[in-house]
PDB file of N, CA and C in Angstrom:
ATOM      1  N   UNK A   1     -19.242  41.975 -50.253  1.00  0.00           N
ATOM      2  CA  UNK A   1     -19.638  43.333 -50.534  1.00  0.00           C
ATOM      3  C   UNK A   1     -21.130  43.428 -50.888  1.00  0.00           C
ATOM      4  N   UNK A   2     -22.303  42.604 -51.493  1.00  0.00           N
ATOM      5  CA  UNK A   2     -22.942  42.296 -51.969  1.00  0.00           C
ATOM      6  C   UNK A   2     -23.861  42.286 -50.793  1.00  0.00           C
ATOM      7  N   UNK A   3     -23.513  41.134 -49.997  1.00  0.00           N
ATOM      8  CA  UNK A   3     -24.232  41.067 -48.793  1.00  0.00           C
ATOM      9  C   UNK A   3     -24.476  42.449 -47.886  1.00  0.00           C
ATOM     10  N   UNK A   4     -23.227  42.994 -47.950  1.00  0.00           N
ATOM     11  CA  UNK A   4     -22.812  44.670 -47.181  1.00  0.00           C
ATOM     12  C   UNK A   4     -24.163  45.445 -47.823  1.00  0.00           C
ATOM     13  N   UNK A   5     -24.371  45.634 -48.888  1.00  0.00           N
ATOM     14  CA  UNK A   5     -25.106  46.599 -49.591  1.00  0.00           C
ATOM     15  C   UNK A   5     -26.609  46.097 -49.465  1.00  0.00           C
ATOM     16  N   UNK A   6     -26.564  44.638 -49.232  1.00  0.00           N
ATOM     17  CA  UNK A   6     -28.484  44.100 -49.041  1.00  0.00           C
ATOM     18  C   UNK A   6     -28.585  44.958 -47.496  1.00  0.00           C
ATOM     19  N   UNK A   7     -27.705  44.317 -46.844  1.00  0.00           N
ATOM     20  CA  UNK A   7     -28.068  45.103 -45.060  1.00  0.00           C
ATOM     21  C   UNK A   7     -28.126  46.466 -45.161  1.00  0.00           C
ATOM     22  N   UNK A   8     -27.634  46.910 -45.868  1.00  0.00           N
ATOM     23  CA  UNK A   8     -27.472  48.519 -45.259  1.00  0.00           C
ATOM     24  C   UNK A   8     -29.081  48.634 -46.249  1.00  0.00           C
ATOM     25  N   UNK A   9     -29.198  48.165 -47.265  1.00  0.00           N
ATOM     26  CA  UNK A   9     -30.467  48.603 -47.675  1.00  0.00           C
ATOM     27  C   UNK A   9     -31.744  48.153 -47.057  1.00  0.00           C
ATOM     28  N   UNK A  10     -31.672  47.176 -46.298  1.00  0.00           N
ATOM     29  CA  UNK A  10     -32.263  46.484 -45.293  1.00  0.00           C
ATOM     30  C   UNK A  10     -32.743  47.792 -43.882  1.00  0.00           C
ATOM     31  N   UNK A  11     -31.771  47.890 -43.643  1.00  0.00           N
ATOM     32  CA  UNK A  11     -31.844  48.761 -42.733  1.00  0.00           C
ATOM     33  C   UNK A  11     -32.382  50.055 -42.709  1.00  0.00           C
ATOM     34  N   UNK A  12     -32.018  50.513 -43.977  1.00  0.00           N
ATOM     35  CA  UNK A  12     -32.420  52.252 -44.196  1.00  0.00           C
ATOM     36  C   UNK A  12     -34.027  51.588 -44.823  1.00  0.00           C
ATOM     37  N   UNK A  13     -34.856  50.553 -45.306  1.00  0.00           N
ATOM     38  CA  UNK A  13     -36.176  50.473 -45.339  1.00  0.00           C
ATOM     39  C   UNK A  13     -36.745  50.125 -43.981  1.00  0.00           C
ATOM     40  N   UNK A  14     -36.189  49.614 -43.230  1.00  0.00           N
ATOM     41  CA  UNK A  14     -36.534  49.250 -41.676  1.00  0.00           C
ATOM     42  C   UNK A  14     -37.020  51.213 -41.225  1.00  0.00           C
ATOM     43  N   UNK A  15     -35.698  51.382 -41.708  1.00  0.00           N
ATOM     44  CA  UNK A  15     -36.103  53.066 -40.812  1.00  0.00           C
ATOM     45  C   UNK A  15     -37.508  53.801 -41.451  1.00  0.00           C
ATOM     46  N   UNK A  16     -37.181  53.587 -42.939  1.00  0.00           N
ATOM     47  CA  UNK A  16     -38.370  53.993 -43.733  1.00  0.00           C
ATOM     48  C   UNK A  16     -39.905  53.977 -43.152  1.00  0.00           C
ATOM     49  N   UNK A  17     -40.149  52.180 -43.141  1.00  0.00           N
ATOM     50  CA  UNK A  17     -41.064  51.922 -42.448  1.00  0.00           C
ATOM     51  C   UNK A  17     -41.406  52.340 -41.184  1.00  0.00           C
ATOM     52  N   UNK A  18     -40.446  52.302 -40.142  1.00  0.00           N
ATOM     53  CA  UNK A  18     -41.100  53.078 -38.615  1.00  0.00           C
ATOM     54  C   UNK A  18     -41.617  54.127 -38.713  1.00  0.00           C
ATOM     55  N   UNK A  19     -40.530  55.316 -39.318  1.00  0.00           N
ATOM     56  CA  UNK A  19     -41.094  56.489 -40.121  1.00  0.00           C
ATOM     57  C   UNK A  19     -42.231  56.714 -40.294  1.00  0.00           C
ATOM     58  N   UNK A  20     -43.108  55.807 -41.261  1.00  0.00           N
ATOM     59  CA  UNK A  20     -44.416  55.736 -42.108  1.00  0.00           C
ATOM     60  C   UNK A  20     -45.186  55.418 -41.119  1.00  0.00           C
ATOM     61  N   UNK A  21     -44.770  54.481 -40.094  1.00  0.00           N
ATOM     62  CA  UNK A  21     -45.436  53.645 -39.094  1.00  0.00           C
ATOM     63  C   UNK A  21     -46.346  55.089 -38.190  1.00  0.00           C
ATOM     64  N   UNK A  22     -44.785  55.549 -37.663  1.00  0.00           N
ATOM     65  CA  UNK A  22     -44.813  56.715 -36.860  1.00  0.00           C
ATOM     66  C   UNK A  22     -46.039  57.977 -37.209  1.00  0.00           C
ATOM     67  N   UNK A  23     -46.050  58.113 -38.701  1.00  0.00           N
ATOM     68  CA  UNK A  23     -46.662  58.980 -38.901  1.00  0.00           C
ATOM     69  C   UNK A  23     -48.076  58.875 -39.282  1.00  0.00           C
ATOM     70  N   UNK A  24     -48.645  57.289 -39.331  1.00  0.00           N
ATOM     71  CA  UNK A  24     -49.488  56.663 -39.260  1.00  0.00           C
ATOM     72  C   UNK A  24     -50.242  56.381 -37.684  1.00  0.00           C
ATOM     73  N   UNK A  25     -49.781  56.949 -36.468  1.00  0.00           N
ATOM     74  CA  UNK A  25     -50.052  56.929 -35.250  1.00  0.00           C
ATOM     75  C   UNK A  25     -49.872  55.499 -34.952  1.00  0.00           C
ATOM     76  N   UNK A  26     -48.483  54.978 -34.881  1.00  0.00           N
ATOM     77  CA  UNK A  26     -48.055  53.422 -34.715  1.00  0.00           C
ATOM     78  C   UNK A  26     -47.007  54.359 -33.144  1.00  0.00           C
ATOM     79  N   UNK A  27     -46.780  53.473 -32.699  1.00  0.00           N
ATOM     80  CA  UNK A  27     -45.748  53.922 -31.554  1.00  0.00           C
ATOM     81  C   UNK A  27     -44.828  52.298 -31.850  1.00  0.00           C
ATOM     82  N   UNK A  28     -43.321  52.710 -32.070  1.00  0.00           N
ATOM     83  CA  UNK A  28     -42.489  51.829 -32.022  1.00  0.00           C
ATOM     84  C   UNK A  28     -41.728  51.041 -30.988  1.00  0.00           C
ATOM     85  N   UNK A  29     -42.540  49.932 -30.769  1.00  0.00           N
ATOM     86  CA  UNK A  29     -41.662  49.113 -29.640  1.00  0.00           C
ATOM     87  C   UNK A  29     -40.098  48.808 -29.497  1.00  0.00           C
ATOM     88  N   UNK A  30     -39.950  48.049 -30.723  1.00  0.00           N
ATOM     89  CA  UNK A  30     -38.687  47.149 -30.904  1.00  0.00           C
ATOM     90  C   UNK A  30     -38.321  47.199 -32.472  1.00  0.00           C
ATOM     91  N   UNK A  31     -37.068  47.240 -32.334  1.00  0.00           N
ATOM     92  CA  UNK A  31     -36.726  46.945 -33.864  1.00  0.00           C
ATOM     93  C   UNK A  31     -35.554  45.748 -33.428  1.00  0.00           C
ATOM     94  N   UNK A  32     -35.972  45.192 -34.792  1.00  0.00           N
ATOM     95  CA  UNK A  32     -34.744  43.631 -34.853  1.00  0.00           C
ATOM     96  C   UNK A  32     -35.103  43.510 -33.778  1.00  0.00           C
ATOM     97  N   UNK A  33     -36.246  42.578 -33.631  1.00  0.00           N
ATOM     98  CA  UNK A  33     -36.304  41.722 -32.246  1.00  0.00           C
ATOM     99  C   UNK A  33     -35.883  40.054 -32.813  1.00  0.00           C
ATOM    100  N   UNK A  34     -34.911  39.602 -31.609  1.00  0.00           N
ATOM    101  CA  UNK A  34     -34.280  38.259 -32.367  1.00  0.00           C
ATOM    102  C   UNK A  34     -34.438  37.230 -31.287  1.00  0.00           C
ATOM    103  N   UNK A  35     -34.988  36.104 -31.996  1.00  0.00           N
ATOM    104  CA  UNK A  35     -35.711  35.172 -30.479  1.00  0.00           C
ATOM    105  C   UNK A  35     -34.483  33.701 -31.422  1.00  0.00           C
ATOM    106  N   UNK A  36     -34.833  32.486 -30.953  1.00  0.00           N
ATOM    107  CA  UNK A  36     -33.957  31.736 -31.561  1.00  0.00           C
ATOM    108  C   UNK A  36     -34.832  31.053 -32.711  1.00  0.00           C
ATOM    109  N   UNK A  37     -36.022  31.438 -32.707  1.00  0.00           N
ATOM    110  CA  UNK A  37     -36.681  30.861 -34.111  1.00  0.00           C
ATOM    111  C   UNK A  37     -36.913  32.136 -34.850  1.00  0.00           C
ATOM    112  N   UNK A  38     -36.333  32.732 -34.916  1.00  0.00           N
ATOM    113  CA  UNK A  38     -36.303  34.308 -35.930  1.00  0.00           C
ATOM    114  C   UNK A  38     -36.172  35.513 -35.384  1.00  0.00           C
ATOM    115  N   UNK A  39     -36.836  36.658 -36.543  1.00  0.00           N
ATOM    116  CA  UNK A  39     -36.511  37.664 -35.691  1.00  0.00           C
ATOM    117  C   UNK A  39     -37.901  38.601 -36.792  1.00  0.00           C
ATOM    118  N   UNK A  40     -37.659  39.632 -35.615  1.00  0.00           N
ATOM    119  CA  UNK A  40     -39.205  40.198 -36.492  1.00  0.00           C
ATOM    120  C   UNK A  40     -38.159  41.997 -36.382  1.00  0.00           C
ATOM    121  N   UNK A  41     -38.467  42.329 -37.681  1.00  0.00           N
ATOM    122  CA  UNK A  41     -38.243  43.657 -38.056  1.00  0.00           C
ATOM    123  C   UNK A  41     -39.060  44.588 -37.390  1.00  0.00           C
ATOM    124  N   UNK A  42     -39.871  44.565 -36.950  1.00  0.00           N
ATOM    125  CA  UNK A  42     -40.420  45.982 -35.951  1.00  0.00           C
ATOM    126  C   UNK A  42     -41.865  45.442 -35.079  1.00  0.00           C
ATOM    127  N   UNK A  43     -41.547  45.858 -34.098  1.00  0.00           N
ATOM    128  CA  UNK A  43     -42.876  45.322 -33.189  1.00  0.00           C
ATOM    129  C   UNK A  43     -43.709  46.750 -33.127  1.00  0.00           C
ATOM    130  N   UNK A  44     -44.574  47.253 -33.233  1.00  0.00           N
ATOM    131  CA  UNK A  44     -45.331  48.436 -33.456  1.00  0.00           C
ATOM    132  C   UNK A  44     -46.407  48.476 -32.438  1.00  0.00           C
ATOM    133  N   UNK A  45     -46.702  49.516 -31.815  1.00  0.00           N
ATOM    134  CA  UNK A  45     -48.454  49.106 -31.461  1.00  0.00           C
ATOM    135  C   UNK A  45     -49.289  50.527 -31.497  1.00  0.00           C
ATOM    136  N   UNK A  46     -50.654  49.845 -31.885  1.00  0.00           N
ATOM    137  CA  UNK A  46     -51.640  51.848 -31.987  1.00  0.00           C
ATOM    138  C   UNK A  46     -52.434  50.967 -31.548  1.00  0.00           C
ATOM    139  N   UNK A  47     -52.781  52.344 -30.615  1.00  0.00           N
ATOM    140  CA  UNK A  47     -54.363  51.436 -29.546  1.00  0.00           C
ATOM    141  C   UNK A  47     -54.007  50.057 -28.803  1.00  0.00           C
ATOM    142  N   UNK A  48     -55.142  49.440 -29.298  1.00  0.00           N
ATOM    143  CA  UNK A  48     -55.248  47.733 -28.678  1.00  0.00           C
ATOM    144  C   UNK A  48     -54.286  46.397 -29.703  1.00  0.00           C
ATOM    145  N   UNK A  49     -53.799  47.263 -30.395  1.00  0.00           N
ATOM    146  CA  UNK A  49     -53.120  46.625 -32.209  1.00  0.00           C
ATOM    147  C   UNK A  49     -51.917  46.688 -31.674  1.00  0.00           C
ATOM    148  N   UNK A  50     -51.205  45.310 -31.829  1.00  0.00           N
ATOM    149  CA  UNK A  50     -50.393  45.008 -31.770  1.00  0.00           C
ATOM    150  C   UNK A  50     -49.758  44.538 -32.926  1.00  0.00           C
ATOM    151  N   UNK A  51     -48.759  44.915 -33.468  1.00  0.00           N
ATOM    152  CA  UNK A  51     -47.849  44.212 -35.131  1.00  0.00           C
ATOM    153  C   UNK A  51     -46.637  43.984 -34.930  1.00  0.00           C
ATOM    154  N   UNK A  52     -46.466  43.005 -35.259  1.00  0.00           N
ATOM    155  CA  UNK A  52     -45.231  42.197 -35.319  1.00  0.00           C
ATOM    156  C   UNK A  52     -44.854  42.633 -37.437  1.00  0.00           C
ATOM    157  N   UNK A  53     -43.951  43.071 -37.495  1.00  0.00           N
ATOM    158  CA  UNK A  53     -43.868  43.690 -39.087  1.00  0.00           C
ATOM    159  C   UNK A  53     -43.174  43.536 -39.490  1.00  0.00           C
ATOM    160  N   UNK A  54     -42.598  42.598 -40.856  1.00  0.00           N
ATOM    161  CA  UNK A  54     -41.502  42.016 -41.451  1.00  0.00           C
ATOM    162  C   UNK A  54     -41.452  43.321 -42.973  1.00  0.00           C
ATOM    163  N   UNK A  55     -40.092  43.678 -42.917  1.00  0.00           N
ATOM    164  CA  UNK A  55     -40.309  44.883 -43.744  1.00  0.00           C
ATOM    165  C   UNK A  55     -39.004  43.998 -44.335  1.00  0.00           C
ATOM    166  N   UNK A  56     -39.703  44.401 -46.160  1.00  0.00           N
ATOM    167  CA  UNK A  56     -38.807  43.766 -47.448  1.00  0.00           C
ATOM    168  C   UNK A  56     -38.286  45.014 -47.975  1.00  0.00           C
ATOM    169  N   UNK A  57     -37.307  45.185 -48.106  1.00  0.00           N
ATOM    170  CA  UNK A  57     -36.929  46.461 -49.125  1.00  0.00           C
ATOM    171  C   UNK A  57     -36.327  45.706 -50.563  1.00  0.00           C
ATOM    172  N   UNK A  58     -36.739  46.341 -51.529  1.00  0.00           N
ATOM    173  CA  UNK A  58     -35.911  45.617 -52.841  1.00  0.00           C
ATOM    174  C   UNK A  58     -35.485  47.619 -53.614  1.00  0.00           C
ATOM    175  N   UNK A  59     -34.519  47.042 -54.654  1.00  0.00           N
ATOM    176  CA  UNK A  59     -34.244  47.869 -55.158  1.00  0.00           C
ATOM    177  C   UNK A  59     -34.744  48.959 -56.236  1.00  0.00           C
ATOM    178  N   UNK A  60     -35.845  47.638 -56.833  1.00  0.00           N
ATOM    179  CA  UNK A  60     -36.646  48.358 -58.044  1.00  0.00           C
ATOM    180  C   UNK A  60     -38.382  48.019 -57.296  1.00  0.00           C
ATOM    181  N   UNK A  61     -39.789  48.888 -57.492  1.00  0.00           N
ATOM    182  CA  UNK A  61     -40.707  48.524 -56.872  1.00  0.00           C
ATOM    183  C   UNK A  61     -41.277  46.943 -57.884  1.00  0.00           C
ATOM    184  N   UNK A  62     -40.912  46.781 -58.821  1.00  0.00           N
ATOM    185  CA  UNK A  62     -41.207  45.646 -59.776  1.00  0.00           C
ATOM    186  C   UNK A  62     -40.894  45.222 -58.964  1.00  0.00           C
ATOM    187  N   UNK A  63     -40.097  44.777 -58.040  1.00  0.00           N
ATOM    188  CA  UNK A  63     -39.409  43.583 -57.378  1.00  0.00           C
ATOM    189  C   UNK A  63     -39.987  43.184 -55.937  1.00  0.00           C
ATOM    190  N   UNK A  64     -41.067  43.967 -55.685  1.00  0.00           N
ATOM    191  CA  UNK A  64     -41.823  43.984 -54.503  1.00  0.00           C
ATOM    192  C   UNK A  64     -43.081  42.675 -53.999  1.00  0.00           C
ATOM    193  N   UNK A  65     -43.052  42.226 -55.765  1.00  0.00           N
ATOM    194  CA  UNK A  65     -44.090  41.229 -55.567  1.00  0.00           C
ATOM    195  C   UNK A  65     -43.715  39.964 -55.192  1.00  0.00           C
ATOM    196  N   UNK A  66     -42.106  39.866 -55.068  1.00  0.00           N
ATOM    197  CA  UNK A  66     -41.795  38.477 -54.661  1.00  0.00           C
ATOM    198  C   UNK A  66     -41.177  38.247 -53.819  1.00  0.00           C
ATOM    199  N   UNK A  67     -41.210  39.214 -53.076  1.00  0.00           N
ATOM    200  CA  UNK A  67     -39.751  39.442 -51.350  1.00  0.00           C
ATOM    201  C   UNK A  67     -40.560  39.158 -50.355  1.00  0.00           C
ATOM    202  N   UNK A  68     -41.889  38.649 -50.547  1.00  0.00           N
ATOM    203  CA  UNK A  68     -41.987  37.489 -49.328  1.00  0.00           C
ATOM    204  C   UNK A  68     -42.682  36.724 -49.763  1.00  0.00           C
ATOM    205  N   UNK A  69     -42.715  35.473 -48.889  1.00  0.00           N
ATOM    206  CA  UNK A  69     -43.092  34.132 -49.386  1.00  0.00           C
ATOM    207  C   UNK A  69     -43.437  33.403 -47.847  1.00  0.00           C
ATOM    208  N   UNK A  70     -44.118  32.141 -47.683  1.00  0.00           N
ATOM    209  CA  UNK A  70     -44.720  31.405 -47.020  1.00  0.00           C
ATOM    210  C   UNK A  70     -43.730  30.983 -45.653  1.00  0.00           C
ATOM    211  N   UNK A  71     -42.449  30.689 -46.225  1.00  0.00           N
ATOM    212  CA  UNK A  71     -41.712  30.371 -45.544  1.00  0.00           C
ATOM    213  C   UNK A  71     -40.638  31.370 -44.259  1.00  0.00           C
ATOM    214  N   UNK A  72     -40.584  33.020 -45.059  1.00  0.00           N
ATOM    215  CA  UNK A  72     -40.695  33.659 -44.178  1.00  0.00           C
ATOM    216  C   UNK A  72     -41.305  34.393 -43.013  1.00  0.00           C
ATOM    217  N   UNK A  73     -42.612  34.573 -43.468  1.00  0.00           N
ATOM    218  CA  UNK A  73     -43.966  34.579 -42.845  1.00  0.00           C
ATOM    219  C   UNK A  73     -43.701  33.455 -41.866  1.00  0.00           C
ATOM    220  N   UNK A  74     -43.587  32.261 -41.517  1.00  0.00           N
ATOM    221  CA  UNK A  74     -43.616  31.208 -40.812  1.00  0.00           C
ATOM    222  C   UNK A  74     -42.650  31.498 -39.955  1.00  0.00           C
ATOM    223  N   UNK A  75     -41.124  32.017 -40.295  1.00  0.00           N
ATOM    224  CA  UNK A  75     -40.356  32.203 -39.281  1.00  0.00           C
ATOM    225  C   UNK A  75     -40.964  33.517 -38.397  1.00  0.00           C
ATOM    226  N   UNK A  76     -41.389  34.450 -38.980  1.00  0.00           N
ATOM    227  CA  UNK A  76     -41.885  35.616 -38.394  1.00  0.00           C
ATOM    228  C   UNK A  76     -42.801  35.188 -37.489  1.00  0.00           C
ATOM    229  N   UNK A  77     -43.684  34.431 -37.745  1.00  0.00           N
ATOM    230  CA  UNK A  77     -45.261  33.949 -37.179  1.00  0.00           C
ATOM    231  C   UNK A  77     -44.344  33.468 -35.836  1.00  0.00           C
ATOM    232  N   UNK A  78     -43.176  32.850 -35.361  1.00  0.00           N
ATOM    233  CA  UNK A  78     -42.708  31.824 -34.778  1.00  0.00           C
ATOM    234  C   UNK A  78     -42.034  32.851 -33.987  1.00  0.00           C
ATOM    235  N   UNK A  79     -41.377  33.497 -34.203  1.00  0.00           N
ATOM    236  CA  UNK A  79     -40.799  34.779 -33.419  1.00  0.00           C
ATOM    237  C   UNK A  79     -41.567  35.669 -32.669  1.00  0.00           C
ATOM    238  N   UNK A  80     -43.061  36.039 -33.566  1.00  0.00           N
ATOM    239  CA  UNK A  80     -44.140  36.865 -32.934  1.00  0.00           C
ATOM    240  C   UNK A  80     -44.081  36.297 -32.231  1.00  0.00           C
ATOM    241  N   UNK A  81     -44.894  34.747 -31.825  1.00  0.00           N
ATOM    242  CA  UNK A  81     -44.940  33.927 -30.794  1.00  0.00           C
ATOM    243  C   UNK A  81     -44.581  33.962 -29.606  1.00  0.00           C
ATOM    244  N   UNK A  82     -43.385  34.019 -29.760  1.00  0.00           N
ATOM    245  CA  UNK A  82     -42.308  34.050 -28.904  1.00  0.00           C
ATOM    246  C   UNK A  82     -42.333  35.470 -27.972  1.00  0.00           C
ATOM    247  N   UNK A  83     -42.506  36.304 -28.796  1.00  0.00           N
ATOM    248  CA  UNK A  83     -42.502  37.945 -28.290  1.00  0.00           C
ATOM    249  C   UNK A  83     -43.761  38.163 -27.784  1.00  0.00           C
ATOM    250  N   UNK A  84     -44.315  37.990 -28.203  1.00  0.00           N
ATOM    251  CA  UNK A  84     -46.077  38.416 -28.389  1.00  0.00           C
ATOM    252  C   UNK A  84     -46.061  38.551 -26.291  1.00  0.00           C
ATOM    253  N   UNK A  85     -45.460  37.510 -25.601  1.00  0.00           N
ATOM    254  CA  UNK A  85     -46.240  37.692 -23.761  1.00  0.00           C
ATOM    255  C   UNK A  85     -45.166  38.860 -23.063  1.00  0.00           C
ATOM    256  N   UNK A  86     -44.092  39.335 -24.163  1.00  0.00           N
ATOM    257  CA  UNK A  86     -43.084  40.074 -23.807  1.00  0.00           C
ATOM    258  C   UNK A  86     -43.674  41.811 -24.154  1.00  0.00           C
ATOM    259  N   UNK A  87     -44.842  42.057 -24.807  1.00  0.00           N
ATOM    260  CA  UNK A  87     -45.293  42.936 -25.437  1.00  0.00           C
ATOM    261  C   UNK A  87     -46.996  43.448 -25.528  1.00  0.00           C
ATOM    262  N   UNK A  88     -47.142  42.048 -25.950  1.00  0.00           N
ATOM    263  CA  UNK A  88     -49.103  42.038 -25.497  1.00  0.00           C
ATOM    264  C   UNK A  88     -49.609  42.459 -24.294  1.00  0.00           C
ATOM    265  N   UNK A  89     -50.539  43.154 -24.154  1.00  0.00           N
ATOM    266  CA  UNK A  89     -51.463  43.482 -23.470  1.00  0.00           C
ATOM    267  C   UNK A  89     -52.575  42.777 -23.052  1.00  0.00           C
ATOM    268  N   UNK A  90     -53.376  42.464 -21.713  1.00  0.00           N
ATOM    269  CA  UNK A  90     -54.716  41.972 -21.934  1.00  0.00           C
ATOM    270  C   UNK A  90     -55.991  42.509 -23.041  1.00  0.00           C
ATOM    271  N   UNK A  91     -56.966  41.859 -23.659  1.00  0.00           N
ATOM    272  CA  UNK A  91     -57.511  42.460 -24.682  1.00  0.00           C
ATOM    273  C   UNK A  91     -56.651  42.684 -26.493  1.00  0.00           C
ATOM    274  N   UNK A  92     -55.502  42.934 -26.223  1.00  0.00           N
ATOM    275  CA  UNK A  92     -55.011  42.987 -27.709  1.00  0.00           C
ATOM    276  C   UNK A  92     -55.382  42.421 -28.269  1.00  0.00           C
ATOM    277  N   UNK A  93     -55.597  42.962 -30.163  1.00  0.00           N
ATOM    278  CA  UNK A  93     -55.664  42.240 -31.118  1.00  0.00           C
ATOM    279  C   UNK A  93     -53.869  42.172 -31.785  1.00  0.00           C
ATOM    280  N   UNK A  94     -53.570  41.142 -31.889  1.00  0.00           N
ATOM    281  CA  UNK A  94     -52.124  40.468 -32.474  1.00  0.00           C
ATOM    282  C   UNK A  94     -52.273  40.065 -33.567  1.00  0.00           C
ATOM    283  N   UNK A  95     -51.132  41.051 -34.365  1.00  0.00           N
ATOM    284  CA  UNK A  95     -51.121  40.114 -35.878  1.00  0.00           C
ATOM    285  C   UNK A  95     -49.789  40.751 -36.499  1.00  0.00           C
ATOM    286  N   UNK A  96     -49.850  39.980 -37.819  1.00  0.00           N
ATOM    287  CA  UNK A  96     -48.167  39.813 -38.424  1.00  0.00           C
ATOM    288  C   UNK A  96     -48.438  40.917 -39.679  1.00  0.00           C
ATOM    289  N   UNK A  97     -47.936  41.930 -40.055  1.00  0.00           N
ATOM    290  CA  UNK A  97     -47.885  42.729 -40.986  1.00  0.00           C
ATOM    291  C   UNK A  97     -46.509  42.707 -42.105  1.00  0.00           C
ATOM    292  N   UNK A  98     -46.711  43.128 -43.068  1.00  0.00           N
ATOM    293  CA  UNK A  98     -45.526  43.135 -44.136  1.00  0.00           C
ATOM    294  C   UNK A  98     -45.562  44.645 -44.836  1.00  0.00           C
ATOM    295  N   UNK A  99     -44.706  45.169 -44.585  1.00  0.00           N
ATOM    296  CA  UNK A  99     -44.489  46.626 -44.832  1.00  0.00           C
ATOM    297  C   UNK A  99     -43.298  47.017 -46.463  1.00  0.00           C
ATOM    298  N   UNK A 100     -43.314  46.724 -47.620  1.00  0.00           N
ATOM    299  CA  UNK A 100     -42.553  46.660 -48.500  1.00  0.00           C
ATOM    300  C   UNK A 100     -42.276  48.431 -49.064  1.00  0.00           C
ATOM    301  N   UNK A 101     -40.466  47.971 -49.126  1.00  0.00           N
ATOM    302  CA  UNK A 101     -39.879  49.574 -49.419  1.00  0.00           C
ATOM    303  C   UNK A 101     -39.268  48.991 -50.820  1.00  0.00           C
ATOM    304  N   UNK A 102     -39.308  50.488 -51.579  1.00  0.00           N
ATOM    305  CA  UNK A 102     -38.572  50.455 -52.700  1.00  0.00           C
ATOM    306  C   UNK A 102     -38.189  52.227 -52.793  1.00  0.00           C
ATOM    307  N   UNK A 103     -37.154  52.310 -53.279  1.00  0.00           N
ATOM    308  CA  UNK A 103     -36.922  53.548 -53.474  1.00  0.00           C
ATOM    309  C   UNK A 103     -37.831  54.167 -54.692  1.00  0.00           C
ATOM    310  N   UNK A 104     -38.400  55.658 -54.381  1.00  0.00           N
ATOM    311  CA  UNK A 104     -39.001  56.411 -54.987  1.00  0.00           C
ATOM    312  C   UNK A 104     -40.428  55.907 -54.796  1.00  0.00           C
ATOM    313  N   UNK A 105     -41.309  55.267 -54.239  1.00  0.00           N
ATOM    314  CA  UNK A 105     -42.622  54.300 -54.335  1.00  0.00           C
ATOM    315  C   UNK A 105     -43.095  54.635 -52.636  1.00  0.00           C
ATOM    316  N   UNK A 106     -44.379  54.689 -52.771  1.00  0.00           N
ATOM    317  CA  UNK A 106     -44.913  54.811 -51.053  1.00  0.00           C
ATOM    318  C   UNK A 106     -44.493  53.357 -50.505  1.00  0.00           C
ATOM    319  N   UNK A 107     -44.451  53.287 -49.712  1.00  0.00           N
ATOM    320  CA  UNK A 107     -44.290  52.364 -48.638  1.00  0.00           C
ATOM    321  C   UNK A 107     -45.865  51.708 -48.736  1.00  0.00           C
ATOM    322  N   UNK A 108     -45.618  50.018 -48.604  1.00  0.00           N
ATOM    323  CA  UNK A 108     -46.908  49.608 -49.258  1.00  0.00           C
ATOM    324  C   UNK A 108     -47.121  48.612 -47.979  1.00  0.00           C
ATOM    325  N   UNK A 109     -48.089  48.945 -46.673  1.00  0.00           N
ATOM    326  CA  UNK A 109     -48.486  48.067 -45.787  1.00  0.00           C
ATOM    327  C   UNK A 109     -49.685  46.906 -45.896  1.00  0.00           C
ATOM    328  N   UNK A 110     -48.982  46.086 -45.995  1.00  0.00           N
ATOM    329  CA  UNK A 110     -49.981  45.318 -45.864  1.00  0.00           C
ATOM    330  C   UNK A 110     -50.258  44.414 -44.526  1.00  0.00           C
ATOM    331  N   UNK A 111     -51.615  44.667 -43.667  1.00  0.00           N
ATOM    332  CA  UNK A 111     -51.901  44.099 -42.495  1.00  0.00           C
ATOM    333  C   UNK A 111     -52.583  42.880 -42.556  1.00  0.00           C
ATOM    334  N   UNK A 112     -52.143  42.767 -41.442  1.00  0.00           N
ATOM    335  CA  UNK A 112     -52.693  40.982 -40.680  1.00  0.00           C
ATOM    336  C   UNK A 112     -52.728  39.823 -42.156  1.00  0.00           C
ATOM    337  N   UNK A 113     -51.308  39.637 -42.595  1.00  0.00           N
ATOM    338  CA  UNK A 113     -50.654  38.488 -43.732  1.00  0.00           C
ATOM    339  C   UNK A 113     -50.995  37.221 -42.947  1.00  0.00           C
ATOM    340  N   UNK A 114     -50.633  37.044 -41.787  1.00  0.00           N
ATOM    341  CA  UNK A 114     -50.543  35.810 -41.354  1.00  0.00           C
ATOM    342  C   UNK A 114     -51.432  35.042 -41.117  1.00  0.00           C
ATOM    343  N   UNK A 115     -52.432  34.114 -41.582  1.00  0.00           N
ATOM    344  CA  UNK A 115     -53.465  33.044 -41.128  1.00  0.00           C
ATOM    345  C   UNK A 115     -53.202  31.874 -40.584  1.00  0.00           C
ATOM    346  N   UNK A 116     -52.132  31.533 -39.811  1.00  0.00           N
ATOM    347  CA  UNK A 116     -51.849  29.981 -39.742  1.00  0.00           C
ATOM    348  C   UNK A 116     -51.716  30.193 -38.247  1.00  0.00           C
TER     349      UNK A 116
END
């Protein structure tokens, strides 16, 4: 039941974020894109910008500072990868974004996380 209630909250911040994305002049490619080394929560693109975007939802915004870490970033980075010749353009700039939801709190983007 526990697990039931992370996904569905999972999901309704996934929507959150496109939303924000959307109204930020993002155009939404893909959601849950799933390759066999991960999966990336929303592929986005504005202009020549391409984002691959791992969106954390937690329940309280206190809890925002620790819902990602090195090791997810890495699976994401590995999935972009993967997607990136399925989506990219000649010229694009490509990069990995982290989009964190909490109920009642703006939606907090943070671009191009990934350096490795």
């Amino acid at each position: 039941m526990i697990r039931q209630a992370a996904e569905r909250r999972g999901r309704w911040g996934e929507k959150i974020a496109a939303l924000w994305l959307w109204a930020h002049g993002w155009h939404i490619l893909k959601t849950r894109a799933r390759v066999p080394m991960g999966e990336v929560d929303l592929i986005a693109r504005r202009g020549r910008t391409l984002a691959f975007i791992e969106v954390k939802t937690r329940k309280k915004a206190a809890d925002l500072s620790t819902a990602i870490d090195a090791y997810r970033l890495r699976r994401v980075a590995a999935a972009a990868q993967a997607l990136a010749p399925l989506h990219a353009r000649p010229g694009d700039s490509i990069r990995i974004d982290v989009i964190l939801i909490a109920p009642f709190a703006l939606p907090q983007h943070l671009p191009n996380v990934w350096h490795g």
